[in-house]
PDB file of N, CA and C in Angstrom:
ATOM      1  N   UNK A   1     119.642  90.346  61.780  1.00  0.00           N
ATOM      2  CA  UNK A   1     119.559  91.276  62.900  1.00  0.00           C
ATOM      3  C   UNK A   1     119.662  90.482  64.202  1.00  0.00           C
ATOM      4  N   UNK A   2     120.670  91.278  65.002  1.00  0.00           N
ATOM      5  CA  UNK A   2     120.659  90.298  66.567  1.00  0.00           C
ATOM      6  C   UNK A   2     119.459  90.427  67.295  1.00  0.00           C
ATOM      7  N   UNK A   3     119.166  89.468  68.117  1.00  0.00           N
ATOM      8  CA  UNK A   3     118.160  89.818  68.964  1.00  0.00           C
ATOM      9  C   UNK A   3     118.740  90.264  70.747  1.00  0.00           C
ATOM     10  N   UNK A   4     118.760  91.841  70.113  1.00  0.00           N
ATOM     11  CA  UNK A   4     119.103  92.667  71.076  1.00  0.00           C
ATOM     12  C   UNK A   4     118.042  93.718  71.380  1.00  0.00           C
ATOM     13  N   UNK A   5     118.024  94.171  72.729  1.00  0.00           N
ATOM     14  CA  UNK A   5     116.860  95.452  73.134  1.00  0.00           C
ATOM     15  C   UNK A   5     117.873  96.075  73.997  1.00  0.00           C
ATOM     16  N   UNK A   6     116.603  97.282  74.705  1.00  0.00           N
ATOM     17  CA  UNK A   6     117.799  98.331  75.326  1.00  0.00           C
ATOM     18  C   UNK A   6     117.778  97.755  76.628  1.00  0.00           C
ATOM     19  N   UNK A   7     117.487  96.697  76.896  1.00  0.00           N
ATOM     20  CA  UNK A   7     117.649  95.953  78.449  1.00  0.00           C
ATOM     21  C   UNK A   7     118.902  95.746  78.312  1.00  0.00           C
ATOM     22  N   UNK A   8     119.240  94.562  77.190  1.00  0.00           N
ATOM     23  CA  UNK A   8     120.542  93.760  77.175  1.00  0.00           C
ATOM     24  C   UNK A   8     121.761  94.344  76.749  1.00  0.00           C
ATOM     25  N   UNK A   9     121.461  95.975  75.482  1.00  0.00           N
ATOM     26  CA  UNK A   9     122.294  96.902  74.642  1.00  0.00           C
ATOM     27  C   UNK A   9     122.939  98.175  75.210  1.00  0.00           C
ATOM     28  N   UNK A  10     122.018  97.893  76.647  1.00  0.00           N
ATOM     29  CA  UNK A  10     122.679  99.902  77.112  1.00  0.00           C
ATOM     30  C   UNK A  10     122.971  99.690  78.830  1.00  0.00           C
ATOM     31  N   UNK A  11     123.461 100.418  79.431  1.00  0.00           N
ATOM     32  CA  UNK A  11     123.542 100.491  80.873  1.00  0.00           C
ATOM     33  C   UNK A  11     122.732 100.604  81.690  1.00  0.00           C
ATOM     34  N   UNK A  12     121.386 101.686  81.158  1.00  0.00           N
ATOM     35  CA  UNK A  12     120.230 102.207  81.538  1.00  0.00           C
ATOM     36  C   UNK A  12     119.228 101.096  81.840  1.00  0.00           C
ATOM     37  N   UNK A  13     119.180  99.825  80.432  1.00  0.00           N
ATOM     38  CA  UNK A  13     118.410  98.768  80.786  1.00  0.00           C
ATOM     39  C   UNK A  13     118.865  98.202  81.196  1.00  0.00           C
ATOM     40  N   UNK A  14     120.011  97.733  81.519  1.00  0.00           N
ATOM     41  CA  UNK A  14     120.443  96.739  82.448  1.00  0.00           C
ATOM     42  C   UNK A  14     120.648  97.207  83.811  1.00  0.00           C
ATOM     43  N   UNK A  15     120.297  98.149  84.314  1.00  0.00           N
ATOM     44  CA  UNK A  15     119.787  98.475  85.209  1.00  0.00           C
ATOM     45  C   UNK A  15     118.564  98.691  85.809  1.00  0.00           C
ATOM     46  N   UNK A  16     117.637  99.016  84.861  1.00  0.00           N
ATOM     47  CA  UNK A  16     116.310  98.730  85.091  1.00  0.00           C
ATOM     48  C   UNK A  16     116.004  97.022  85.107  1.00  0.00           C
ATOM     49  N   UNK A  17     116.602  96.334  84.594  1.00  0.00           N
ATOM     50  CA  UNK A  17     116.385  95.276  84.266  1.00  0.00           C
ATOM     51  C   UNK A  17     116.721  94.880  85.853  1.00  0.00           C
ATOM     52  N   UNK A  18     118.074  95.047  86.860  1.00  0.00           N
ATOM     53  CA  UNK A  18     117.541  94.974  87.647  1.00  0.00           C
ATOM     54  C   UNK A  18     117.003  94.945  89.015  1.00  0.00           C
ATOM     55  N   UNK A  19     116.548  97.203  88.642  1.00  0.00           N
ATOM     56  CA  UNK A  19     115.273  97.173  89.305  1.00  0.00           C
ATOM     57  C   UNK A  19     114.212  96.089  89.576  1.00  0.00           C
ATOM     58  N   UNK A  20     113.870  95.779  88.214  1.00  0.00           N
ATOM     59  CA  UNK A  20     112.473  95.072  87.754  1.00  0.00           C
ATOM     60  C   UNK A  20     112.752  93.884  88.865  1.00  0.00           C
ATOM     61  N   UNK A  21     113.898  93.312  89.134  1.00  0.00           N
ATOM     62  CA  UNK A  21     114.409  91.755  89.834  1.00  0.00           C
ATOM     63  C   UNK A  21     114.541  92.246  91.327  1.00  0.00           C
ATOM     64  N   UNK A  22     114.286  93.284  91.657  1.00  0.00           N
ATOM     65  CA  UNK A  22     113.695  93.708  92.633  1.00  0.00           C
ATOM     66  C   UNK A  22     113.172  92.730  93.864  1.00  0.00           C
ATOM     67  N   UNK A  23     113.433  92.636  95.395  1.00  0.00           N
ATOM     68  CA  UNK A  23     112.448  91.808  96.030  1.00  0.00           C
ATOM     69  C   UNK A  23     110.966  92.346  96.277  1.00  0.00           C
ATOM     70  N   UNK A  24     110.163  91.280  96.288  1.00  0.00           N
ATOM     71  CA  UNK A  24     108.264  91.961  96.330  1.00  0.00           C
ATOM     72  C   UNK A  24     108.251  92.129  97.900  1.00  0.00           C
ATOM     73  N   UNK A  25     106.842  92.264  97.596  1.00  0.00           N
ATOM     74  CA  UNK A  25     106.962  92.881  99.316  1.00  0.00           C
ATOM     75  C   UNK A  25     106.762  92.088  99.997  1.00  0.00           C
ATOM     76  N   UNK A  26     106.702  91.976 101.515  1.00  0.00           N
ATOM     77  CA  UNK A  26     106.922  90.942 101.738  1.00  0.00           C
ATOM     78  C   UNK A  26     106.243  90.875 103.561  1.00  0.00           C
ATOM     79  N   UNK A  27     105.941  92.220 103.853  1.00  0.00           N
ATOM     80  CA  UNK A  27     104.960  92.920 104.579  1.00  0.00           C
ATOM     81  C   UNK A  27     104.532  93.857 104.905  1.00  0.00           C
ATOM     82  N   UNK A  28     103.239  93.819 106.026  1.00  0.00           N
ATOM     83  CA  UNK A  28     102.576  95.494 105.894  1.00  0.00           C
ATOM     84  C   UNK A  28     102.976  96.499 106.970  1.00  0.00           C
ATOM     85  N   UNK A  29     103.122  97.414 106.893  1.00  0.00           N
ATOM     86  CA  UNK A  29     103.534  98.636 108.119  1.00  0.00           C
ATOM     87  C   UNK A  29     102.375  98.608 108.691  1.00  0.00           C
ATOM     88  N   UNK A  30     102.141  98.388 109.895  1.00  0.00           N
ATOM     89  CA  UNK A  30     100.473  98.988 110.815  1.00  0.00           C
ATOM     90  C   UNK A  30     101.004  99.161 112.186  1.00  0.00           C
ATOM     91  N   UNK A  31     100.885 100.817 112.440  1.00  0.00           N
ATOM     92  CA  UNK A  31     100.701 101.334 113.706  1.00  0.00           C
ATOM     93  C   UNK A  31     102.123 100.735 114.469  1.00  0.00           C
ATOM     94  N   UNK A  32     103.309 100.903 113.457  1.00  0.00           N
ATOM     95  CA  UNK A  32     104.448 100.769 113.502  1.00  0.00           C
ATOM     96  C   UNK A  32     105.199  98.992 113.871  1.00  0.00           C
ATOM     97  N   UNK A  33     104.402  98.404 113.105  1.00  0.00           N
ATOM     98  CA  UNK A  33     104.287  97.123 113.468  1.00  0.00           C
ATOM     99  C   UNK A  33     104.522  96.193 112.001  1.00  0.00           C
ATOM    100  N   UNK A  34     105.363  95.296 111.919  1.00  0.00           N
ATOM    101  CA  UNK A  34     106.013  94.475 111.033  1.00  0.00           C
ATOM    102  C   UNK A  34     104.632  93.285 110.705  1.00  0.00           C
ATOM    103  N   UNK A  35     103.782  93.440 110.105  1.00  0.00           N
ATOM    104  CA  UNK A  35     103.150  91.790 109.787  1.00  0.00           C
ATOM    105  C   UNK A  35     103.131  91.257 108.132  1.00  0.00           C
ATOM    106  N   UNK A  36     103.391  89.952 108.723  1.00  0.00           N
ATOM    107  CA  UNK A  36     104.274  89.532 107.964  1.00  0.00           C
ATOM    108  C   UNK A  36     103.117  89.116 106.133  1.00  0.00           C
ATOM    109  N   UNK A  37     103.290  89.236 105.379  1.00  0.00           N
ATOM    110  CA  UNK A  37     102.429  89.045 103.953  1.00  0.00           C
ATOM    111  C   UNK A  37     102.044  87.369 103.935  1.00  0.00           C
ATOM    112  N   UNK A  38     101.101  86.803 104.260  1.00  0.00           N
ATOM    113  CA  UNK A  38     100.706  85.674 104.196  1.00  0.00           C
ATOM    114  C   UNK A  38      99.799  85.306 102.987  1.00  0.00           C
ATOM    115  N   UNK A  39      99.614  83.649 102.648  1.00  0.00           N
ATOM    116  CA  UNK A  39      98.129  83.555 101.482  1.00  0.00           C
ATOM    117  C   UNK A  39      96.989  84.568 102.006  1.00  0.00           C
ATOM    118  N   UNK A  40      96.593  84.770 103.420  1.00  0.00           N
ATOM    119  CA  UNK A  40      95.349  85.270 103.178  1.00  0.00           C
ATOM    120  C   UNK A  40      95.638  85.810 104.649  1.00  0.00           C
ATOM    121  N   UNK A  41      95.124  87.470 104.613  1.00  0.00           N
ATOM    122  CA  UNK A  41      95.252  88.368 105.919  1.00  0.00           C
ATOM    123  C   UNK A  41      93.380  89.039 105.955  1.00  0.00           C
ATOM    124  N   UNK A  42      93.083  89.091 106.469  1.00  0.00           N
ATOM    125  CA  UNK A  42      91.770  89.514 106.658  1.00  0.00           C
ATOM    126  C   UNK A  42      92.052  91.264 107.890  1.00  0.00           C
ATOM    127  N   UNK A  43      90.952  92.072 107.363  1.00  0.00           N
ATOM    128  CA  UNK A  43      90.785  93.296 107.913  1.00  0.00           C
ATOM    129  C   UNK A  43      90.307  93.926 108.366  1.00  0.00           C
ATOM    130  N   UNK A  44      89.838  94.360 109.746  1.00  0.00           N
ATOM    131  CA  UNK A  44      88.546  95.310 110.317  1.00  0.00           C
ATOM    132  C   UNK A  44      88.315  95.612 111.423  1.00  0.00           C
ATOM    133  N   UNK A  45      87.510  95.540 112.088  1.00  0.00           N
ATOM    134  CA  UNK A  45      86.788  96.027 113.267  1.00  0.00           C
ATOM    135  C   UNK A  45      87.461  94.999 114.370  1.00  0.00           C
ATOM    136  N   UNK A  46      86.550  93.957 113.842  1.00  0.00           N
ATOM    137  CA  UNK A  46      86.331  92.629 114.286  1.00  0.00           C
ATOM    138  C   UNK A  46      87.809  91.901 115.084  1.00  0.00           C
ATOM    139  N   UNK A  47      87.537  91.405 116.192  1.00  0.00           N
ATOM    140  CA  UNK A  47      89.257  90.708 117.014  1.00  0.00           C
ATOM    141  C   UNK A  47      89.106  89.801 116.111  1.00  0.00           C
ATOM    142  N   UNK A  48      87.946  88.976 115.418  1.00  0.00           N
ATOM    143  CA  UNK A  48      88.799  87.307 114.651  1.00  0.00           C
ATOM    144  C   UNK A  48      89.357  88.028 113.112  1.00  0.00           C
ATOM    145  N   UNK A  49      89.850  89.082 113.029  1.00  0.00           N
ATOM    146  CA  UNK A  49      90.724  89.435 111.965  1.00  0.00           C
ATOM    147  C   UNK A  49      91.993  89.382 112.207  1.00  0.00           C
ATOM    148  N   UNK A  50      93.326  89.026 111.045  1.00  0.00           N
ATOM    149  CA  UNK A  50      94.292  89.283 111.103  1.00  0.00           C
ATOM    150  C   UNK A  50      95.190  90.652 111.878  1.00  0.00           C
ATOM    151  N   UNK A  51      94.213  91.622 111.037  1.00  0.00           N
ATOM    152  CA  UNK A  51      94.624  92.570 111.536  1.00  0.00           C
ATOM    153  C   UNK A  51      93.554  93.434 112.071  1.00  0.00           C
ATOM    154  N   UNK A  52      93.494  94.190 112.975  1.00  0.00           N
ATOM    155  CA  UNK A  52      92.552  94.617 113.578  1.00  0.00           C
ATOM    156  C   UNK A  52      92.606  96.047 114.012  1.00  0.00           C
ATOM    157  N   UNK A  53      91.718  97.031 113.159  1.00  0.00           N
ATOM    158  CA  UNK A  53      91.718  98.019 112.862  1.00  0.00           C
ATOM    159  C   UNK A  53      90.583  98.954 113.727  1.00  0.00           C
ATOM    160  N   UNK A  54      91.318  99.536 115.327  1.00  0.00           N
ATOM    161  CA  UNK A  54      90.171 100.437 116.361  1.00  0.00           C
ATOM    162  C   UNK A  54      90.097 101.245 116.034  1.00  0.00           C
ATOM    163  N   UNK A  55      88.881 101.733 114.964  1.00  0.00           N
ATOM    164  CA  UNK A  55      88.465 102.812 114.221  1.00  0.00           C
ATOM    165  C   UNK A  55      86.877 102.561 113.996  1.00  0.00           C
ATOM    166  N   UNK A  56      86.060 103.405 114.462  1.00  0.00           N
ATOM    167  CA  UNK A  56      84.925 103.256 114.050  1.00  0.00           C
ATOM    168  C   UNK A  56      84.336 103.538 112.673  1.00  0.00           C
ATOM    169  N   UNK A  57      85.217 103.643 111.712  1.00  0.00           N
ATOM    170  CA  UNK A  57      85.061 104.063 110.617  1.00  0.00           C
ATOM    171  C   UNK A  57      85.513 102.828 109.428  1.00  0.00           C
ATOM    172  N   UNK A  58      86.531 101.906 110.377  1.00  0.00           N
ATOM    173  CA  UNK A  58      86.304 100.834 109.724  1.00  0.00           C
ATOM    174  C   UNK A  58      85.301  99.816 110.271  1.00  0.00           C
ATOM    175  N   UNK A  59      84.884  98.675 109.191  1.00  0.00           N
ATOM    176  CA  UNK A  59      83.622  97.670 109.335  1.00  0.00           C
ATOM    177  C   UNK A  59      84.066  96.924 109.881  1.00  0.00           C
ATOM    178  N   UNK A  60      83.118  95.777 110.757  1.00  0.00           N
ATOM    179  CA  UNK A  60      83.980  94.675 111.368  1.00  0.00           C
ATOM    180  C   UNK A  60      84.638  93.798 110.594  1.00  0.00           C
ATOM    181  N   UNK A  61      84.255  93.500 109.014  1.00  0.00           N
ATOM    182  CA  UNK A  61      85.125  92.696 108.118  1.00  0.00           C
ATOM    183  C   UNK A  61      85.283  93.510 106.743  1.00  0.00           C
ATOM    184  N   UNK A  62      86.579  94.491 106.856  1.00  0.00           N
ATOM    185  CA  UNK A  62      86.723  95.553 106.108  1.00  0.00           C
ATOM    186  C   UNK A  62      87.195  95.326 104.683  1.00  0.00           C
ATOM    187  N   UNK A  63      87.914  93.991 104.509  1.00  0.00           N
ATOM    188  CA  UNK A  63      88.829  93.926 103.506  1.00  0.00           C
ATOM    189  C   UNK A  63      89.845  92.482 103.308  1.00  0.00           C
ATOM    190  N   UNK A  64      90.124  92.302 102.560  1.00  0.00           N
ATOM    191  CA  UNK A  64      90.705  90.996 102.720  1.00  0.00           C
ATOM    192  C   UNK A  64      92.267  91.052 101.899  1.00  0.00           C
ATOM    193  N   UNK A  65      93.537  90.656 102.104  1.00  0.00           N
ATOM    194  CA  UNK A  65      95.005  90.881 101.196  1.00  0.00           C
ATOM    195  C   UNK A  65      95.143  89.271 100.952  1.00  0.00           C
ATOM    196  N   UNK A  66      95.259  88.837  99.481  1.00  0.00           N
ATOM    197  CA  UNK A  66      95.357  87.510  99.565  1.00  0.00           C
ATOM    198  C   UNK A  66      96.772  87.782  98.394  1.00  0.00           C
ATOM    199  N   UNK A  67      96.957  86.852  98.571  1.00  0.00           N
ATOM    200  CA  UNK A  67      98.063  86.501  97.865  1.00  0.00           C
ATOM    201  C   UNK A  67      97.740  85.446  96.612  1.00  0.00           C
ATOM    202  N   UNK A  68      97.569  85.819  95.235  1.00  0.00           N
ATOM    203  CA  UNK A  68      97.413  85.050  94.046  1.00  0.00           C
ATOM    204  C   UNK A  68      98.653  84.959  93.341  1.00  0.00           C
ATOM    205  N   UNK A  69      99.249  83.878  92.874  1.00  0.00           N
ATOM    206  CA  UNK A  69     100.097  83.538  92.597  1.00  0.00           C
ATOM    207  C   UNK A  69     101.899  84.323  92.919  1.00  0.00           C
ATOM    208  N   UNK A  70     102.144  84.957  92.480  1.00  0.00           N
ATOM    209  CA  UNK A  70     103.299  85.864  93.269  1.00  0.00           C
ATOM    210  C   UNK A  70     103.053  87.011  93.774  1.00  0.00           C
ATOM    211  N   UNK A  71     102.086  87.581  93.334  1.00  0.00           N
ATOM    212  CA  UNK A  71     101.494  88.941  93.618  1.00  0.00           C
ATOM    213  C   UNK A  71      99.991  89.145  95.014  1.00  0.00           C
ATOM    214  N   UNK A  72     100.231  90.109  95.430  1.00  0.00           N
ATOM    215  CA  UNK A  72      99.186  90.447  96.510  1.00  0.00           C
ATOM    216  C   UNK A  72      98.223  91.260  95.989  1.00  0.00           C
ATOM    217  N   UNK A  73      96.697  90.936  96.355  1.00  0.00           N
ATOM    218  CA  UNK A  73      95.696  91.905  95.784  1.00  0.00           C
ATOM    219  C   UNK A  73      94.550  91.528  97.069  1.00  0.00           C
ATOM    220  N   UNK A  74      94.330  93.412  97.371  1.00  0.00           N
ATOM    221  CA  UNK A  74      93.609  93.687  98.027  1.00  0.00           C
ATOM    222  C   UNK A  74      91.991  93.492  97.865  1.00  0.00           C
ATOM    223  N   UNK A  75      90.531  93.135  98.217  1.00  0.00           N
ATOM    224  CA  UNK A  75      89.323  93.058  98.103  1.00  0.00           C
ATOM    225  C   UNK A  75      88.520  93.585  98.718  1.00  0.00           C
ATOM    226  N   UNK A  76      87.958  94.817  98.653  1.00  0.00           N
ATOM    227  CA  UNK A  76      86.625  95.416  99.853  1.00  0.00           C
ATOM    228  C   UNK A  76      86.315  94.534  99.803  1.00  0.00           C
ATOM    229  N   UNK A  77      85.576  93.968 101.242  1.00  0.00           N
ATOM    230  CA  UNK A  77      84.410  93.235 101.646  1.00  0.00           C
ATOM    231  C   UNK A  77      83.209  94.210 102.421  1.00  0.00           C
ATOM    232  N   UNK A  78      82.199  94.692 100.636  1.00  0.00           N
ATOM    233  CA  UNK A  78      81.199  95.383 101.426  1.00  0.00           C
ATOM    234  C   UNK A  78      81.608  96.681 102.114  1.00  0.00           C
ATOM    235  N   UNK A  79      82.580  97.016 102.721  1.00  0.00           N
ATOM    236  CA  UNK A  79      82.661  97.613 103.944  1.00  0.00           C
ATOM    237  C   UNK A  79      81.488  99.189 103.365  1.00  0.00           C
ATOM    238  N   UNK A  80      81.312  99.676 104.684  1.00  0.00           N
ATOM    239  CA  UNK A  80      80.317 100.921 104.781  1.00  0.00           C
ATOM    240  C   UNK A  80      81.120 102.267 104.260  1.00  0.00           C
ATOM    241  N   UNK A  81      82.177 102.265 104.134  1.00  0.00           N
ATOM    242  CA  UNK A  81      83.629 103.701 104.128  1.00  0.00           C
ATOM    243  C   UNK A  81      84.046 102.928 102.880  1.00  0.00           C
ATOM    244  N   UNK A  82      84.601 102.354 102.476  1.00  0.00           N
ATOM    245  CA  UNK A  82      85.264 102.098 101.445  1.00  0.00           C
ATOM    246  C   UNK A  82      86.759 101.595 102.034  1.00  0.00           C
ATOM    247  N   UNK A  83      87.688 101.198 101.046  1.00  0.00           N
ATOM    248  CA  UNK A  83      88.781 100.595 101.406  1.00  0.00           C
ATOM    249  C   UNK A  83      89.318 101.858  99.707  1.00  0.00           C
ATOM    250  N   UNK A  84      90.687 102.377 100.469  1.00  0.00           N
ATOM    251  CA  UNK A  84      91.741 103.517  99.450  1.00  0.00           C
ATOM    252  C   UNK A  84      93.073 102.968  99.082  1.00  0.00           C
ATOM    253  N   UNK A  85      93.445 102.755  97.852  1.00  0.00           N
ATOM    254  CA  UNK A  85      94.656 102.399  98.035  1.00  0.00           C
ATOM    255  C   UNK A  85      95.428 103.706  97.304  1.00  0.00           C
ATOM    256  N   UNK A  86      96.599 104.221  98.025  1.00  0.00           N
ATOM    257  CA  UNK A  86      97.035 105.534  97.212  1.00  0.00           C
ATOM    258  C   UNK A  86      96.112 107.119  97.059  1.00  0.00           C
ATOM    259  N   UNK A  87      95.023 106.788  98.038  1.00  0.00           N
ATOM    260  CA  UNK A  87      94.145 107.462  97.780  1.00  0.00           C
ATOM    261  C   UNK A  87      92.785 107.516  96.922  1.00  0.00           C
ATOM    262  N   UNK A  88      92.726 106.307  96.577  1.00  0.00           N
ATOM    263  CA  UNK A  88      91.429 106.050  95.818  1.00  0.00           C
ATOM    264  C   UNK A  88      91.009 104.718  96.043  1.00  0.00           C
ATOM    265  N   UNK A  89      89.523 105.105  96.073  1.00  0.00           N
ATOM    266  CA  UNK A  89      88.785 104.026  96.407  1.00  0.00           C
ATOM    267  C   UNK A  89      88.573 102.815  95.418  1.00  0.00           C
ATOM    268  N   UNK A  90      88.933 101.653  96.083  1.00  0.00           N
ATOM    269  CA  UNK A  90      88.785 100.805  95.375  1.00  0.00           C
ATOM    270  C   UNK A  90      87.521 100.178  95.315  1.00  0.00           C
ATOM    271  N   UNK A  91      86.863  98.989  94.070  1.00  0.00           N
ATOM    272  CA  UNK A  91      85.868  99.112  93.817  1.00  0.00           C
ATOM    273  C   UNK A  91      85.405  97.615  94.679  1.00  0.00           C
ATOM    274  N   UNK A  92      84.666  97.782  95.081  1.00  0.00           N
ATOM    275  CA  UNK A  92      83.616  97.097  95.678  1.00  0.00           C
ATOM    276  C   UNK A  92      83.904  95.560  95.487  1.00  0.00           C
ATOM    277  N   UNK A  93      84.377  94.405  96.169  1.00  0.00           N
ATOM    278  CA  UNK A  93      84.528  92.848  95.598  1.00  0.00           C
ATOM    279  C   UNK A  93      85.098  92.767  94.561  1.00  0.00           C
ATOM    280  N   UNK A  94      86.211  93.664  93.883  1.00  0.00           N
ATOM    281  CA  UNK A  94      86.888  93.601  93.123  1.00  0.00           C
ATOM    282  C   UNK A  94      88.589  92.956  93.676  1.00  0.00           C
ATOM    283  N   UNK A  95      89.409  92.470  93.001  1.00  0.00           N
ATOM    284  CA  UNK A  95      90.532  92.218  93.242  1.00  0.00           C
ATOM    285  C   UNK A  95      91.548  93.566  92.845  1.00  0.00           C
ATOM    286  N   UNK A  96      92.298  94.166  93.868  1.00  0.00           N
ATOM    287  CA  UNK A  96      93.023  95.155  92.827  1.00  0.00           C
ATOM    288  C   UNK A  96      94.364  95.064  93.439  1.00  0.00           C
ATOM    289  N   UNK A  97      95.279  95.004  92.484  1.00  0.00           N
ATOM    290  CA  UNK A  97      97.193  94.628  92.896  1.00  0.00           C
ATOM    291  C   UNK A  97      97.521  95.206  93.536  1.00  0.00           C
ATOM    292  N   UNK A  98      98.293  95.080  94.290  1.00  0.00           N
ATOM    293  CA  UNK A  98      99.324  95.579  95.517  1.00  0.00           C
ATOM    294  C   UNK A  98     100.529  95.756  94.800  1.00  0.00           C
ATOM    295  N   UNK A  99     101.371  96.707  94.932  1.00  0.00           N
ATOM    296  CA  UNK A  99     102.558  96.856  94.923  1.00  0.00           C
ATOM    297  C   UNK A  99     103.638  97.590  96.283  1.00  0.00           C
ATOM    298  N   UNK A 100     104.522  97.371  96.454  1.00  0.00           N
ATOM    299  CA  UNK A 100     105.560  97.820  97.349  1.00  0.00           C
ATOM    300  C   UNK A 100     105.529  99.540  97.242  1.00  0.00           C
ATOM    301  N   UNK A 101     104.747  99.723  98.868  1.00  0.00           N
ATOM    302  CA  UNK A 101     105.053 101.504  98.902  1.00  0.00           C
ATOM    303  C   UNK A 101     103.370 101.861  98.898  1.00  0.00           C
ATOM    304  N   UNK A 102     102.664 100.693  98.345  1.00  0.00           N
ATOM    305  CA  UNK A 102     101.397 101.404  98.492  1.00  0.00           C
ATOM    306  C   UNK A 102     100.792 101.596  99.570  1.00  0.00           C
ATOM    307  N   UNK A 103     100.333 102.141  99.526  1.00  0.00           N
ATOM    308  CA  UNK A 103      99.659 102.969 101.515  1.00  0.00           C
ATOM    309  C   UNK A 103      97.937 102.190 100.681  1.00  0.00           C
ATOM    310  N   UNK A 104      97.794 101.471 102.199  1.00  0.00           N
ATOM    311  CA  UNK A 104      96.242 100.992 102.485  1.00  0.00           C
ATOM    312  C   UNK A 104      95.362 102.459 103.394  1.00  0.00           C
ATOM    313  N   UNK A 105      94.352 102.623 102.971  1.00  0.00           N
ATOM    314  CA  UNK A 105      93.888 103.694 103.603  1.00  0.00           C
ATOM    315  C   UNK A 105      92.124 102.785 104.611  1.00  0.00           C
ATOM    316  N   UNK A 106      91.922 102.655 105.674  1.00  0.00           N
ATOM    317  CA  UNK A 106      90.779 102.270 105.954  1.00  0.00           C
ATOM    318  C   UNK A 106      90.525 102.965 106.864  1.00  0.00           C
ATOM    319  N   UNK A 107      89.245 103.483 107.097  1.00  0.00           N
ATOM    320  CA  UNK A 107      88.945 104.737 107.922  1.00  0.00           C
ATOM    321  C   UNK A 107      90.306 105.554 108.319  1.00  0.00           C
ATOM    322  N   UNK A 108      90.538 105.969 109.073  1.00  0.00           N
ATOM    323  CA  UNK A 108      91.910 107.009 109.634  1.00  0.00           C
ATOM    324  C   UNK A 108      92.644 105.990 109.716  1.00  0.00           C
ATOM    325  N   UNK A 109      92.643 104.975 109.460  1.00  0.00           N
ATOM    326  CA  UNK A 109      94.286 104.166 109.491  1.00  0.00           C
ATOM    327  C   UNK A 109      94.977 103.368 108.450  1.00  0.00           C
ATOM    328  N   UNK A 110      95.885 103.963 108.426  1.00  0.00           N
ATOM    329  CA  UNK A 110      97.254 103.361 106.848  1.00  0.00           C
ATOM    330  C   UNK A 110      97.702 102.397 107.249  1.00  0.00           C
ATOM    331  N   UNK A 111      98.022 101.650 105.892  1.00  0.00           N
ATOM    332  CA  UNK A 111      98.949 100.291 106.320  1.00  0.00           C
ATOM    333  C   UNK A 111      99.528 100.596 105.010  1.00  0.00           C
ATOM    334  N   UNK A 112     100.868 100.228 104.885  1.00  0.00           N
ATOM    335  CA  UNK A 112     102.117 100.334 104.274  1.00  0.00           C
ATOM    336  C   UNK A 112     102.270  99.143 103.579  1.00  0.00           C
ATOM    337  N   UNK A 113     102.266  98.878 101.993  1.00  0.00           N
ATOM    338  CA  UNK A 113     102.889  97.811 101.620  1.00  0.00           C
ATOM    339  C   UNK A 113     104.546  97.751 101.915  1.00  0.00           C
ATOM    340  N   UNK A 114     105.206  96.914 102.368  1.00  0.00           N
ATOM    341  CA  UNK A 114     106.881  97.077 102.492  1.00  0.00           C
ATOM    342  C   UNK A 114     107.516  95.888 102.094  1.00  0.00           C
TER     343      UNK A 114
END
C-alpha cells in the first residue's frame, strides 16, 4: 500500500494543506492601530504597559501576550473583569492560544489577532 492520504491524493487536501501553510499572525488591531506581535506585550490600565487600555474596567496589569515557541498565548494577570477571548472568559494564570481573527475582549475594548 502507498503511503498516500487525502492531503497528497485529492485537490481538496492539497488545498487545505495549503491553508494550514498559512502566514501566523503577526499583529494586534487596537483602536485602529497596527502593533506589532513581539516575545512579550503586556496589558492594562497602567502607561508602563505595552499596550494601554483607558477603560476603567480594565486593571492596571490586565494580561500579558507572549509568544512560546511559534505560537502566541494570552495570560490573565489576576485582573478584577476578567480577560475574553471570542467571548469567553479565560481562566485565571492560565496560558490559552491565540489564533488569527481572534478578538481580545478587556473591559469595552477589543483587540484583533491579525
Amino acid at each position: 500500500m502507498e503511503n498516500q492520504t487525502i492531503v497528497t491524493d485529492s485537490p481538496v487536501g492539497r488545498h487545505l494543506d495549503q491553508i494550514s501553510e498559512s502566514k501566523p499572525a503577526s499583529y494586534l488591531m487596537f483602536d485602529k492601530q497596527k502593533i506589532e506581535l513581539v516575545a512579550k506585550i503586556t496589558i492594562g490600565r497602567e502607561y508602563d504597559n505595552s499596550v494601554v487600555v483607558d477603560n476603567k474596567l480594565a486593571s492596571r496589569h490586565h494580561a500579558v501576550i507572549q509568544k512560546i515557541r511559534d505560537a502566541y498565548f494570552i495570560k490573565d494577570e489576576k485582573s478584577t473583569n476578567g480577560t475574553f477571548v471570542n467571548g469567553l472568559k479565560i481562566p485565571e494564570g492560565k496560558y490559552v492560544k491565540l489564533n488569527k481573527g481572534d478578538k481580545i475582549t478587556i473591559g469595552t475594548a477589543n483587540l484583533v489577532i491579525s
